[in-house]
Structures are given as C-alpha cells and as structure tokens.
N, C-alpha and C. Protein backbone atom coordinates (compact mmCIF):
# COMPACT_ATOMS: atom_id res chain seq x y z
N UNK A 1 15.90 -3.80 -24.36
CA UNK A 1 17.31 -3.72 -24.10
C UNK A 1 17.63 -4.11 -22.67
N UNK A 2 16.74 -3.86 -21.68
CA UNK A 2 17.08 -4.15 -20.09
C UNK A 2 16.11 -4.90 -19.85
N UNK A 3 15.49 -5.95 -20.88
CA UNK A 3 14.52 -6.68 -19.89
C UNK A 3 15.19 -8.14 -19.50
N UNK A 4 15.12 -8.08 -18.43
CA UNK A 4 15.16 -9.74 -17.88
C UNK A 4 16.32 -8.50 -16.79
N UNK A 5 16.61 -7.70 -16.66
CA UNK A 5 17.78 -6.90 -15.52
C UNK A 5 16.96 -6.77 -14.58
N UNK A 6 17.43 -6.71 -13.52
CA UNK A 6 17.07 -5.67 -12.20
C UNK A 6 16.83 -4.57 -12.63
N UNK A 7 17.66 -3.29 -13.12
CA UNK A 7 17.30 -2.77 -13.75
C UNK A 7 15.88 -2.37 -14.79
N UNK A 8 16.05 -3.08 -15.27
CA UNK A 8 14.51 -3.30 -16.02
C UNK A 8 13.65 -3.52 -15.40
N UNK A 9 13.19 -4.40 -14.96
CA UNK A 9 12.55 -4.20 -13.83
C UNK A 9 12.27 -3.42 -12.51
N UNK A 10 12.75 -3.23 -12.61
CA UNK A 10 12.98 -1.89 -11.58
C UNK A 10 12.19 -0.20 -12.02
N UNK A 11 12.69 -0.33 -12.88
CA UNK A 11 12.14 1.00 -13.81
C UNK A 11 10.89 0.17 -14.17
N UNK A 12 10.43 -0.80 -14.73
CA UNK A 12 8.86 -0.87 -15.13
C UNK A 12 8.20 -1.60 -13.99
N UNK A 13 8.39 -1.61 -12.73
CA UNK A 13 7.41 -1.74 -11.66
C UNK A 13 7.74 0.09 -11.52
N UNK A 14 8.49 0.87 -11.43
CA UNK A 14 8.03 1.86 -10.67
C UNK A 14 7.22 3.04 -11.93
N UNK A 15 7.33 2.60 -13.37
CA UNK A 15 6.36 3.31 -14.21
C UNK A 15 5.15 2.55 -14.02
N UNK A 16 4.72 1.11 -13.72
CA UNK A 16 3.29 0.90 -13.29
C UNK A 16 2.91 1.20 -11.83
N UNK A 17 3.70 1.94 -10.92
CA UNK A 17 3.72 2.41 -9.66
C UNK A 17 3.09 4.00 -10.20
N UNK A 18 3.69 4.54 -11.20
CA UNK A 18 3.17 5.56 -11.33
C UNK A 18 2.10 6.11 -12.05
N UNK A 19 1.80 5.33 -12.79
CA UNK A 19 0.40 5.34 -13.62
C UNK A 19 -0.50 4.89 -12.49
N UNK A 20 -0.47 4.07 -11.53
CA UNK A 20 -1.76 3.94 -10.41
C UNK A 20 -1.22 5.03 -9.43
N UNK A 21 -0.44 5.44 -9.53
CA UNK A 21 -0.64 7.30 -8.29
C UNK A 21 -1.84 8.32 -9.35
N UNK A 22 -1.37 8.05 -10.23
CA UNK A 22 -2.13 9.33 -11.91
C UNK A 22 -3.71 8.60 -11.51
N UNK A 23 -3.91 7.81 -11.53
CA UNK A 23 -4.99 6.79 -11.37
C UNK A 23 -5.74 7.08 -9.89
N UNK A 24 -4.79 6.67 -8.99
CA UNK A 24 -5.39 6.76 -7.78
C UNK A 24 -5.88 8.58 -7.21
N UNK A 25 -4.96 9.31 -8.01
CA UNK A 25 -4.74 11.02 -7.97
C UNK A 25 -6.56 11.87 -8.33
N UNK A 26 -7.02 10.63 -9.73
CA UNK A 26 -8.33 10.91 -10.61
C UNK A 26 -9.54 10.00 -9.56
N UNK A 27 -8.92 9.04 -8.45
CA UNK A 27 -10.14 8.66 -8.15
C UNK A 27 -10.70 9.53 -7.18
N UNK A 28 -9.43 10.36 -6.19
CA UNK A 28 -9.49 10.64 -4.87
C UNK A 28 -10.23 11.94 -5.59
N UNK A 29 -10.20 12.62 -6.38
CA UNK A 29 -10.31 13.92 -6.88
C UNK A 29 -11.91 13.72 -7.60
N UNK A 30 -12.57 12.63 -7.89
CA UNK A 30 -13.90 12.28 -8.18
C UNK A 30 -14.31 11.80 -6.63
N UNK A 31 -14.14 11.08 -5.64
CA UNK A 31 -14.81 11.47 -4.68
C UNK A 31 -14.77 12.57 -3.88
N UNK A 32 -13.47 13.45 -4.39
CA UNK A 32 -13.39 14.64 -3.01
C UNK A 32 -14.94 16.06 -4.18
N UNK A 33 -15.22 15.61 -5.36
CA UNK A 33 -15.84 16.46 -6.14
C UNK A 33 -17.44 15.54 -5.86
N UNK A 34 -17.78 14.65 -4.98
CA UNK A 34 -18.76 14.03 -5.06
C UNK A 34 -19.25 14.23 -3.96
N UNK A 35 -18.62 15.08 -2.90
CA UNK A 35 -18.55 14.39 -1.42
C UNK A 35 -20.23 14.84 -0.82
N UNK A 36 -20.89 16.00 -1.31
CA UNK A 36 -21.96 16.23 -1.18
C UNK A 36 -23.01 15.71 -1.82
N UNK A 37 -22.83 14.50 -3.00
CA UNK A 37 -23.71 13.58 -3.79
C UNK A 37 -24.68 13.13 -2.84
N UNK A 38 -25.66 12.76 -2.48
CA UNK A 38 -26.43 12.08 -1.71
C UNK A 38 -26.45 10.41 -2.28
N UNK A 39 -25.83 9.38 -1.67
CA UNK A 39 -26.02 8.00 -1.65
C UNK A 39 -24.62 7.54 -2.65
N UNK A 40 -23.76 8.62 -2.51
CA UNK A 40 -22.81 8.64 -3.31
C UNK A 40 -21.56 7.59 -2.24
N UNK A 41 -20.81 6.78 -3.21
CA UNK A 41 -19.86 5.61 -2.64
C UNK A 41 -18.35 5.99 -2.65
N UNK A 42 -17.57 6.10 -1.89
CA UNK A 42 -16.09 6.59 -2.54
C UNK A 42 -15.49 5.38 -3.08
N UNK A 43 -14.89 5.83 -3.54
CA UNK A 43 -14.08 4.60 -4.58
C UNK A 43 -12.22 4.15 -4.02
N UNK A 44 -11.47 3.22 -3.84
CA UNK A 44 -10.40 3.64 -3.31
C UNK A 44 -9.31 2.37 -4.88
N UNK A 45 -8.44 2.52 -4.97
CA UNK A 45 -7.46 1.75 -6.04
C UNK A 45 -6.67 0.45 -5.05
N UNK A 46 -7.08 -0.25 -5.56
CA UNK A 46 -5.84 -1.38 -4.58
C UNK A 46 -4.97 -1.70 -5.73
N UNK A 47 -3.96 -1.79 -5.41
CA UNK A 47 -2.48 -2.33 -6.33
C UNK A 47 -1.44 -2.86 -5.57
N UNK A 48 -0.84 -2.42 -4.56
CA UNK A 48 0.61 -2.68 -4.14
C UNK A 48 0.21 -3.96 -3.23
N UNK A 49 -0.75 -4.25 -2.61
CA UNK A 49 -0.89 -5.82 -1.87
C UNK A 49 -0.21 -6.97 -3.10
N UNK A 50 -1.45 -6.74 -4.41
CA UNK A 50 -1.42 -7.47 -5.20
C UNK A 50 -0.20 -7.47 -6.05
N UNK A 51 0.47 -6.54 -5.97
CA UNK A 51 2.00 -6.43 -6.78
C UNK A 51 2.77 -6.97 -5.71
N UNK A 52 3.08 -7.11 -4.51
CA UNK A 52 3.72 -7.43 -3.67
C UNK A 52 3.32 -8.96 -3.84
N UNK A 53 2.04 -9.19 -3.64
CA UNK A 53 1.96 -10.84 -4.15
C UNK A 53 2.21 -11.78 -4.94
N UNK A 54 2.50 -10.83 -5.84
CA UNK A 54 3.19 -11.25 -7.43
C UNK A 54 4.62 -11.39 -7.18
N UNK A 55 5.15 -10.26 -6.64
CA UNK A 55 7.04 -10.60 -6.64
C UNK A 55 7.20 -11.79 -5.50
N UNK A 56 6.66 -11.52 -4.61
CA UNK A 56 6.82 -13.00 -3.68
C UNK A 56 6.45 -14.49 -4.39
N UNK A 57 5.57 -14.36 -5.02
CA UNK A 57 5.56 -15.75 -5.79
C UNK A 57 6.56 -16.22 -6.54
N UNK A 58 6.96 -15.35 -7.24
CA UNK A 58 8.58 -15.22 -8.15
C UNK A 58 9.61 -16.13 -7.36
N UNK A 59 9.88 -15.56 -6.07
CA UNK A 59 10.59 -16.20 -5.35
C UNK A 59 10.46 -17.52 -4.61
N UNK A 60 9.56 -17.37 -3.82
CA UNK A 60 9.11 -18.29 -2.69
C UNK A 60 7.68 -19.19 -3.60
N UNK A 61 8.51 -20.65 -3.00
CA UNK A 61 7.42 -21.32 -3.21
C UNK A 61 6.90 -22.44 -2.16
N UNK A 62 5.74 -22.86 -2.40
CA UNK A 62 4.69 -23.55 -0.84
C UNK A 62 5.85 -24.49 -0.43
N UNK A 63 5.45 -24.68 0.95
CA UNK A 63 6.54 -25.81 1.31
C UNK A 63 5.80 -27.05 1.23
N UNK A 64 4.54 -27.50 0.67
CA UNK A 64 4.34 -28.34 0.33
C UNK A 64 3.40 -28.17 -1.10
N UNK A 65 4.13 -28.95 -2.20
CA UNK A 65 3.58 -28.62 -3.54
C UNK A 65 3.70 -29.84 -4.37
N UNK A 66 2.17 -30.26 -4.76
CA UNK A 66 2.00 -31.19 -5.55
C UNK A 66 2.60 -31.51 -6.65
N UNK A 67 3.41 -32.68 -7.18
CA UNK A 67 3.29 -33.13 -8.22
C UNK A 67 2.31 -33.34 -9.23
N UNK A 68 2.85 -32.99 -10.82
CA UNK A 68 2.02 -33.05 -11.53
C UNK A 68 2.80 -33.84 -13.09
N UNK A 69 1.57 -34.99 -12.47
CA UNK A 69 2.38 -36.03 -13.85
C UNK A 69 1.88 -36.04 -15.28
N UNK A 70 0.92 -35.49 -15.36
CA UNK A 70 -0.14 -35.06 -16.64
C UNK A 70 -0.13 -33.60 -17.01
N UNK A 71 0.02 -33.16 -18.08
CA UNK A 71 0.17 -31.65 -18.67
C UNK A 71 -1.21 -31.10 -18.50
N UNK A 72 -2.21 -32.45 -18.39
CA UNK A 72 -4.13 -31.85 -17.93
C UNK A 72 -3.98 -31.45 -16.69
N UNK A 73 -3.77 -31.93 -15.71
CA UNK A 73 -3.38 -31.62 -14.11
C UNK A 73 -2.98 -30.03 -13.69
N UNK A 74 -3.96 -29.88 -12.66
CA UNK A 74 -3.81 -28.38 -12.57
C UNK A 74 -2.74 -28.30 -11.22
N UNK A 75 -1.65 -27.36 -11.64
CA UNK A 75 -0.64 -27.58 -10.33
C UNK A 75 -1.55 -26.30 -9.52
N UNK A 76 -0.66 -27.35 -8.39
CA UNK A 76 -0.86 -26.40 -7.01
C UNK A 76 -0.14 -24.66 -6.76
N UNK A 77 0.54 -24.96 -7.66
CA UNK A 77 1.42 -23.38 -7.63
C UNK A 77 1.83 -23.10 -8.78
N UNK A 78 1.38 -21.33 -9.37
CA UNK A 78 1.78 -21.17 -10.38
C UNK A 78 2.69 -19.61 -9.57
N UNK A 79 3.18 -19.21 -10.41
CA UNK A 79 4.15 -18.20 -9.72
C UNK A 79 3.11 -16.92 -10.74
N UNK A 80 3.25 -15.49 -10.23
CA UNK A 80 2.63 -14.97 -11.00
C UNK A 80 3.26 -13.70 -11.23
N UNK A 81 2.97 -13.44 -12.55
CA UNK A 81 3.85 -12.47 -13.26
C UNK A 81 3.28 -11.37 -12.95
N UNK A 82 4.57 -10.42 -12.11
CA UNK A 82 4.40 -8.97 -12.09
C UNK A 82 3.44 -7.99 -12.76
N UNK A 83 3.91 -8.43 -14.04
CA UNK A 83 3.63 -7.14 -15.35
C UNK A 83 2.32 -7.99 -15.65
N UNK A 84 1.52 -9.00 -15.28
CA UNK A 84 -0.16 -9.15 -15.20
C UNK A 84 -0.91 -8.28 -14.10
N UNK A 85 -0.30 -7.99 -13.00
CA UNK A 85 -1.01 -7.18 -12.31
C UNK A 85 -1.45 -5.50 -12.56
N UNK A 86 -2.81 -5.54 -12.44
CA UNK A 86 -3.63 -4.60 -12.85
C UNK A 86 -4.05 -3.85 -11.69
N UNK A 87 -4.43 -2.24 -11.53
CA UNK A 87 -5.16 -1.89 -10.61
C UNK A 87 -6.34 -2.23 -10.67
N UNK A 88 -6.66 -2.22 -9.54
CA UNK A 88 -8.83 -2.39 -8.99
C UNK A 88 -9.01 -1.29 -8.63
N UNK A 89 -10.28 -0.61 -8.91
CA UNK A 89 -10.62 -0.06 -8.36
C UNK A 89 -12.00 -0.32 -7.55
N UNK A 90 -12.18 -0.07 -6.05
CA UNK A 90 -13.22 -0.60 -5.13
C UNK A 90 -14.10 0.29 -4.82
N UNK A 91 -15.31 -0.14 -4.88
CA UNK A 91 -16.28 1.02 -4.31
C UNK A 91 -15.94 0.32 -2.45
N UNK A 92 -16.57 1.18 -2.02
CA UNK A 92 -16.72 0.99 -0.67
C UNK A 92 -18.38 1.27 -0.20
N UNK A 93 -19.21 0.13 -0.22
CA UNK A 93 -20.05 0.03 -0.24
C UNK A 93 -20.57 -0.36 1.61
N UNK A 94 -19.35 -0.31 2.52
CA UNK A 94 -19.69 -1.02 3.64
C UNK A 94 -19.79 0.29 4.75
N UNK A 95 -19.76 1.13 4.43
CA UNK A 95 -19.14 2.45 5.44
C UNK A 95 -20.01 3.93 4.91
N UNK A 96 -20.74 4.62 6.08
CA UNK A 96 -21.77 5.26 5.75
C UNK A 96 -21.25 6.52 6.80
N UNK A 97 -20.68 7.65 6.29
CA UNK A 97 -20.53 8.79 6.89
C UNK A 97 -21.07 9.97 7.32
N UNK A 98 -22.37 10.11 6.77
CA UNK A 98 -23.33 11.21 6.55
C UNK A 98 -24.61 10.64 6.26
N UNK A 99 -25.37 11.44 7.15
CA UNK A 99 -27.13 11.30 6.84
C UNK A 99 -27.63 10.58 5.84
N UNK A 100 -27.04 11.33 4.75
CA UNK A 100 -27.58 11.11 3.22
C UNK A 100 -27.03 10.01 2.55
N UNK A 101 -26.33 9.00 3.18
CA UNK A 101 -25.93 7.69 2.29
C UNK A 101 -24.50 8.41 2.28
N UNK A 102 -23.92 9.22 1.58
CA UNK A 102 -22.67 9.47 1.04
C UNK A 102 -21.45 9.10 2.49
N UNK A 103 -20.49 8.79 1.84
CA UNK A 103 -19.49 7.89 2.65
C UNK A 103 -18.28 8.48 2.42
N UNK A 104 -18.32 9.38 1.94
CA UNK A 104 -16.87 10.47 1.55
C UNK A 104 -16.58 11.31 3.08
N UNK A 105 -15.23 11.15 3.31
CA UNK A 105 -14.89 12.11 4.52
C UNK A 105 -13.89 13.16 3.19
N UNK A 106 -13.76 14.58 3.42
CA UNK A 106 -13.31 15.29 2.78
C UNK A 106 -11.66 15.47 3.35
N UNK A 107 -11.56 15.34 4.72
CA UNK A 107 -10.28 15.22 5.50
C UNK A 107 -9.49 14.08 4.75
N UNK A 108 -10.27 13.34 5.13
CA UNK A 108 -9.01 11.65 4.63
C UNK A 108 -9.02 11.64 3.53
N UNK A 109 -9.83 12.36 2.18
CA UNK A 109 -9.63 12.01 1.03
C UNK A 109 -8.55 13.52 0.81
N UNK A 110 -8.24 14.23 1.22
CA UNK A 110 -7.39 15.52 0.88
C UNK A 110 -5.89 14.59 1.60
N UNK A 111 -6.23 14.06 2.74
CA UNK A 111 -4.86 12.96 3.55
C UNK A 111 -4.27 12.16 2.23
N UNK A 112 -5.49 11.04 1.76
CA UNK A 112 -5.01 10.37 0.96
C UNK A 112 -4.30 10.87 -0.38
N UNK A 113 -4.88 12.52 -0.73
CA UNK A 113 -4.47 12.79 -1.74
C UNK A 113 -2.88 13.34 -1.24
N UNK A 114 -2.69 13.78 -0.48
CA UNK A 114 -1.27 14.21 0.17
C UNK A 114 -0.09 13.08 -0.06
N UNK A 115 -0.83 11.70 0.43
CA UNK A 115 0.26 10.60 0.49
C UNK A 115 0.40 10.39 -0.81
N UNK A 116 -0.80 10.03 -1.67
CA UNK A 116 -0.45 9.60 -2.93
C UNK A 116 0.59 10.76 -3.98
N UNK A 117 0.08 12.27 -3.42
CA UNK A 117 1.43 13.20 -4.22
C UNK A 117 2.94 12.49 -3.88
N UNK A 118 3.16 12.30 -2.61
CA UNK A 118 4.35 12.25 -1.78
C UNK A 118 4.60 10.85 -2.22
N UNK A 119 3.98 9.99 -2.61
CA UNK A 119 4.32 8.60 -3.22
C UNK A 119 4.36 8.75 -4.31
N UNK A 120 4.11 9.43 -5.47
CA UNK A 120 4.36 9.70 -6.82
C UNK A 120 6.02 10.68 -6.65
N UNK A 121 6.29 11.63 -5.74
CA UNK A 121 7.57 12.39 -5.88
C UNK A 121 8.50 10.94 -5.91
N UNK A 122 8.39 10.62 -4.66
CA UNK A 122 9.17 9.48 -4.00
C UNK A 122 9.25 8.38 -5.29
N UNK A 123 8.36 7.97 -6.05
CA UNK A 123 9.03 7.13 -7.38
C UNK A 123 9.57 8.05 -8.64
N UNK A 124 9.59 9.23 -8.79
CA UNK A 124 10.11 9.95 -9.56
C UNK A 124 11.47 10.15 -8.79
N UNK A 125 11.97 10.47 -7.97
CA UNK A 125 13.30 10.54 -7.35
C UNK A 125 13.37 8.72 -7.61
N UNK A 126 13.07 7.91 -7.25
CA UNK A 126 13.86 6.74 -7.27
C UNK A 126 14.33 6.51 -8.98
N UNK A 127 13.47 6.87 -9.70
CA UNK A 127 13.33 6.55 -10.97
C UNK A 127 14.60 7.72 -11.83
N UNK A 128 14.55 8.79 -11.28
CA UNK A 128 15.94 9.69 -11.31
C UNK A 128 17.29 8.72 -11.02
N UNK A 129 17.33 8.52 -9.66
CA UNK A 129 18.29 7.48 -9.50
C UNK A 129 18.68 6.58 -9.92
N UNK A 130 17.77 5.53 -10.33
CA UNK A 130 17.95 4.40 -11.55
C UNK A 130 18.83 4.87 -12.75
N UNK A 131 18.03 6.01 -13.58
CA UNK A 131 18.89 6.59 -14.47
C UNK A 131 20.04 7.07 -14.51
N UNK A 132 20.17 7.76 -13.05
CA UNK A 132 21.39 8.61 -12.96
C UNK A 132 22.81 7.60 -12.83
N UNK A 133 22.05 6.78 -12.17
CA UNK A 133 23.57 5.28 -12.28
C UNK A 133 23.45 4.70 -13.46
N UNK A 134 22.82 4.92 -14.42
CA UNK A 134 23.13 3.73 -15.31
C UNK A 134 24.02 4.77 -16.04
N UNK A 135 24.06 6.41 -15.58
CA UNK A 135 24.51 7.71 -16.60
C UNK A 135 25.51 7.31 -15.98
N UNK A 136 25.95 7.27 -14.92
CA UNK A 136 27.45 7.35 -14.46
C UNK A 136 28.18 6.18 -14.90
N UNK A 137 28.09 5.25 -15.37
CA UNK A 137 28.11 3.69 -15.79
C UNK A 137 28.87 4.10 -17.15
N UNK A 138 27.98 4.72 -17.70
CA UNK A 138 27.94 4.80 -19.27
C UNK A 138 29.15 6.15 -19.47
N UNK A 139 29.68 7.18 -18.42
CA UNK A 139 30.68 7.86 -18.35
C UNK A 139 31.73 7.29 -18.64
C-alpha cells in the first residue's frame, strides 16, 4: 500500500534498522558471555556504512560514467537497492586484549550494548512518529 512513498520507505529502513539492533543486542551479549573464553574473538555487526551506501547510490551518480552500447557490457554504475542490504557480521581477528588470546573488553561491550539499547528506543520513537502522522492525516 505505501511502497514506492517516503513513507514506506521510511518505515522499512527503520524495521531493518531494528532487526540489526535485536541482532547486534545477541552478538554483544555472546561476546560479553564469552569474555573469559581463552582464544575467544568478539564479533561486531556492520550495517549502516553499507545502508548509507546504498541510499547514496539511489541518488548520486559518478561524474564520469561509461557508456554502454551492448546489453553484454558491464556498466560502470549500477545504483544499489536498499532492501538488498544485509547485516555482516565480523569477527575481529586483528586485536588481542588479554594474555589468553581473548579480545573481549567487558567495558566497551556493556558501552556498545548501552548505545545499541538507545539506538533501538530512538527508532521505535521515530517509527511512533511515522505512524502518528499518517493517524492525524487519516483524522
């Protein structure tokens, strides 16, 4: 019913905003339960670079971009769709915190878990808002 809106969009970037907080919530909470593992790796979620890379392509394109006179011809720019982007999740294999191999700090992963709560409220209030105007609309 709202796809191709702002609207629509809007609401389904910030429900795949919130399934990688639920996501990122289960990784921080398996390394903060690992942190004494010996040779154990923390794991971290990347998403919002790569979603941000996606809506900029939408818009903006190279200021210099090949022609393509053959449907075989691979262009120089494809624009890339939002709703293909997936979370990663990364080990961190480069960074060694403790004696024993393990690379978990228990501080920054309780930090990170703080921001990621406070970034899950923060799209539930926006996502309130979305609704609440389309309620006053529909008054």
């Amino acid at each position: 019913m709202f796809e191709g809106t702002t609207f629509g969009k809007t609401v389904d970037i910030l429900h795949r905003s919130m399934d990688v907080a639920v996501l990122r919530r289960q990784v921080i909470a398996d390394n903060i339960a690992n942190a004494d593992v010996p040779n154990f790796k923390r794991s971290v979620v990347n998403f919002e670079a790569a979603l941000k890379k996606a809506l900029e392509s939408e818009t903006q394109r190279p200021a210099l971009e090949m022609t393509t006179t053959d449907p075989r011809h691979i262009p120089s720019f494809r624009p890339v769709d939002y709703r293909s982007v997936e979370p990663r999740r990364v080990l961190d294999y480069l960074s060694t915190a403790k004696n024993n191999g393990n690379n978990v700090d228990a501080e920054e992963e309780l930090m990170a878990s703080v921001e990621n709560q406070l970034m899950y409220s923060l799209m539930t209030q926006a996502a309130n808002f979305e609704f609440a105007q389309v309620n006053s609309v529909l008054k």
